[in-house]
C-alpha atoms as a PDB file:
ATOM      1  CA  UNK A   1      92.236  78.279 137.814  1.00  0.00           C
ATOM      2  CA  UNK A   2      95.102  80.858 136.887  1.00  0.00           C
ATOM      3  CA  UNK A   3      94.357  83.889 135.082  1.00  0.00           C
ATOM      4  CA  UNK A   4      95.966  83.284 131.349  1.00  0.00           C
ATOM      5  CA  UNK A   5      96.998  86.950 130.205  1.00  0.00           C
ATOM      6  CA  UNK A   6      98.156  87.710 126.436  1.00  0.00           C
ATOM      7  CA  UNK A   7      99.328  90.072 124.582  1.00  0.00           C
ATOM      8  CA  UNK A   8      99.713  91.969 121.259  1.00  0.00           C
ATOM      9  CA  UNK A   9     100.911  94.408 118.947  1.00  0.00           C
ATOM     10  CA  UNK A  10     100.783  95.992 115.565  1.00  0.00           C
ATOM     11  CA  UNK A  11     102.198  98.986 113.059  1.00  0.00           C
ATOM     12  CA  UNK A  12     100.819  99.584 110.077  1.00  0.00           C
ATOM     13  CA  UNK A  13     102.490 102.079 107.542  1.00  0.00           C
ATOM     14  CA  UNK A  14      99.708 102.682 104.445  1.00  0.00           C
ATOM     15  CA  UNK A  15     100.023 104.895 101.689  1.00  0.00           C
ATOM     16  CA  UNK A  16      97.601 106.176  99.236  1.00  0.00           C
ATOM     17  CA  UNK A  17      98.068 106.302  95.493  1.00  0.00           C
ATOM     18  CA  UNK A  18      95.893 107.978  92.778  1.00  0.00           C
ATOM     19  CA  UNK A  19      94.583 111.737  91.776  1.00  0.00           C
ATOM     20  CA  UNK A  20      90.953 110.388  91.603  1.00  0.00           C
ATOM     21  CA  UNK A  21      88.697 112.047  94.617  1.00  0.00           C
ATOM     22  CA  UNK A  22      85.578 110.204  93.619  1.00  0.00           C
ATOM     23  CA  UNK A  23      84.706 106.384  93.421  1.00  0.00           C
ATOM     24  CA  UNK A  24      81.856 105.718  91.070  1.00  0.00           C
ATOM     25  CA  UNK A  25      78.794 102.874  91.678  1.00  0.00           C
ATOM     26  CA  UNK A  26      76.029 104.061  89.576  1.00  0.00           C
ATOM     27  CA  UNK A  27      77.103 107.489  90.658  1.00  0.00           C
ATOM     28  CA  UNK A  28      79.737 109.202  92.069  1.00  0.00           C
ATOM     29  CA  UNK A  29      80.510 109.924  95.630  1.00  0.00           C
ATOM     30  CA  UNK A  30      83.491 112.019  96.871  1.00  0.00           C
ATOM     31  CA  UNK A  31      85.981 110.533  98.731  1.00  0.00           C
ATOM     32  CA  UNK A  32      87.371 112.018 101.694  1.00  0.00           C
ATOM     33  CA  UNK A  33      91.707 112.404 101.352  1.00  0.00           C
ATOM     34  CA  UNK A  34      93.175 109.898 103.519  1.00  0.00           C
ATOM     35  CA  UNK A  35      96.533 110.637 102.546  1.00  0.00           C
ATOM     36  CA  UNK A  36      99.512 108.448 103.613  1.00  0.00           C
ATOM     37  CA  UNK A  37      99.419 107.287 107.957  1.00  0.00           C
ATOM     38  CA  UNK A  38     101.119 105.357 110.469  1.00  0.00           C
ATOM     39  CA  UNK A  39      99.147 103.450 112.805  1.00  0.00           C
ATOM     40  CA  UNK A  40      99.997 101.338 116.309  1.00  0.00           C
ATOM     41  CA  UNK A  41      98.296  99.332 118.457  1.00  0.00           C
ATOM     42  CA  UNK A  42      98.747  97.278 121.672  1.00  0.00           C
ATOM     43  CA  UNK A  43      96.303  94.873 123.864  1.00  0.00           C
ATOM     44  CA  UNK A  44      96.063  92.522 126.294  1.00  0.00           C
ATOM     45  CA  UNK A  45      93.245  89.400 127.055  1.00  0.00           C
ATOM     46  CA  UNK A  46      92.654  87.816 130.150  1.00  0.00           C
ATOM     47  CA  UNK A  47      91.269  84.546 129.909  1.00  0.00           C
ATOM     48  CA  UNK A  48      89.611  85.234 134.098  1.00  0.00           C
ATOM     49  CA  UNK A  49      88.046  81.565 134.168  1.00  0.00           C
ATOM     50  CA  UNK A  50      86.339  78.997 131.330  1.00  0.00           C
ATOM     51  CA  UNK A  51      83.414  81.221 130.119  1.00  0.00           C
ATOM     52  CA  UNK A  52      84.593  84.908 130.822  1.00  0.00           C
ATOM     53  CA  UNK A  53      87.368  86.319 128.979  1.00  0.00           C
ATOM     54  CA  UNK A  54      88.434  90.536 129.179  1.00  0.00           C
ATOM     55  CA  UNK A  55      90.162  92.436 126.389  1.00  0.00           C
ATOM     56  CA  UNK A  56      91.422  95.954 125.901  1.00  0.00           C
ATOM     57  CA  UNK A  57      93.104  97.363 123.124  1.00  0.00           C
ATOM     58  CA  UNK A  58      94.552 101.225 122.461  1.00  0.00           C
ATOM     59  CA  UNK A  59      95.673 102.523 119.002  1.00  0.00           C
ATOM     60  CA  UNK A  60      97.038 105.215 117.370  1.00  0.00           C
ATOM     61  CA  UNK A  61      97.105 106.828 113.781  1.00  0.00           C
ATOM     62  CA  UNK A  62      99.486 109.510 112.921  1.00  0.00           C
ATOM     63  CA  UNK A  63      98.566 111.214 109.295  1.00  0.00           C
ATOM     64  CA  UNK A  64     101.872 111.709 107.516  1.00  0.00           C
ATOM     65  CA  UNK A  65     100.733 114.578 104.931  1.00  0.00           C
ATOM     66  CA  UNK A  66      98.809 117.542 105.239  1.00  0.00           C
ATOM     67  CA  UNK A  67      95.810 115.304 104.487  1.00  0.00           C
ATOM     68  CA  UNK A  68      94.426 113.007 106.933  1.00  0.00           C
ATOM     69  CA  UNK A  69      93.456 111.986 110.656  1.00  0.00           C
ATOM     70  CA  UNK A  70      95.747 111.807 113.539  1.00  0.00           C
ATOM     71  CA  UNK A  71      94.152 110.290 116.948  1.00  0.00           C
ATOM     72  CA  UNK A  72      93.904 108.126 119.582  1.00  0.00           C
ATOM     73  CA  UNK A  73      91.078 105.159 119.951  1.00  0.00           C
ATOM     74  CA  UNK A  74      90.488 102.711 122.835  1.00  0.00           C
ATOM     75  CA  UNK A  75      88.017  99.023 122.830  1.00  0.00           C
ATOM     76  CA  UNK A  76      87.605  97.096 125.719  1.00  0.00           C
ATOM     77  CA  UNK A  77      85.029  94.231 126.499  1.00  0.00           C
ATOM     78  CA  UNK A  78      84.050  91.107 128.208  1.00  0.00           C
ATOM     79  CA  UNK A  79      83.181  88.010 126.673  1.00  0.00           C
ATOM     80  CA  UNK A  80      81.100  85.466 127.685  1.00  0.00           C
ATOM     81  CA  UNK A  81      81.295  81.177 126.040  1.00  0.00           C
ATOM     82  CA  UNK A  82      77.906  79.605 126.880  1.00  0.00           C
END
């Protein structure tokens, strides 16, 4: 059997609206600022034989505003069809 290999990509542009820093359910809780972010990702699958299949994927978030998180993530894994 060949290996099968695919492949993807995404951005994502978000952006927050609102003044309110708390979200209520029968209290209130504090919200952390996410503020507005750009975010990218690519991966690839490899489909190695019937059962066993391999993925990876790497993103990354950029804030946009003072407020926010800017970083770098990474997934991988192996799956397995019984």
């Amino acid at each position: 059997m060949d290996v099968l290999y695919s492949f993807h990509g995404k951005v994502n542009a978000t952006k927050t609206f609102g003044e309110d820093q708390t979200i209520h359910i029968d209290k209130d809780y504090k919200l952390d600022p996410m503020g507005s972010f750009l975010e990218g990702e690519l991966g690839i699958s490899a489909q190695l034989s019937p059962d066993i299949s391999l993925h990876g994927d790497v993103n990354y978030q950029q804030k946009l505003q003072k407020t926010g998180i800017s970083g770098a993530s990474f997934s991988a894994g192996i799956r397995y069809q019984f």
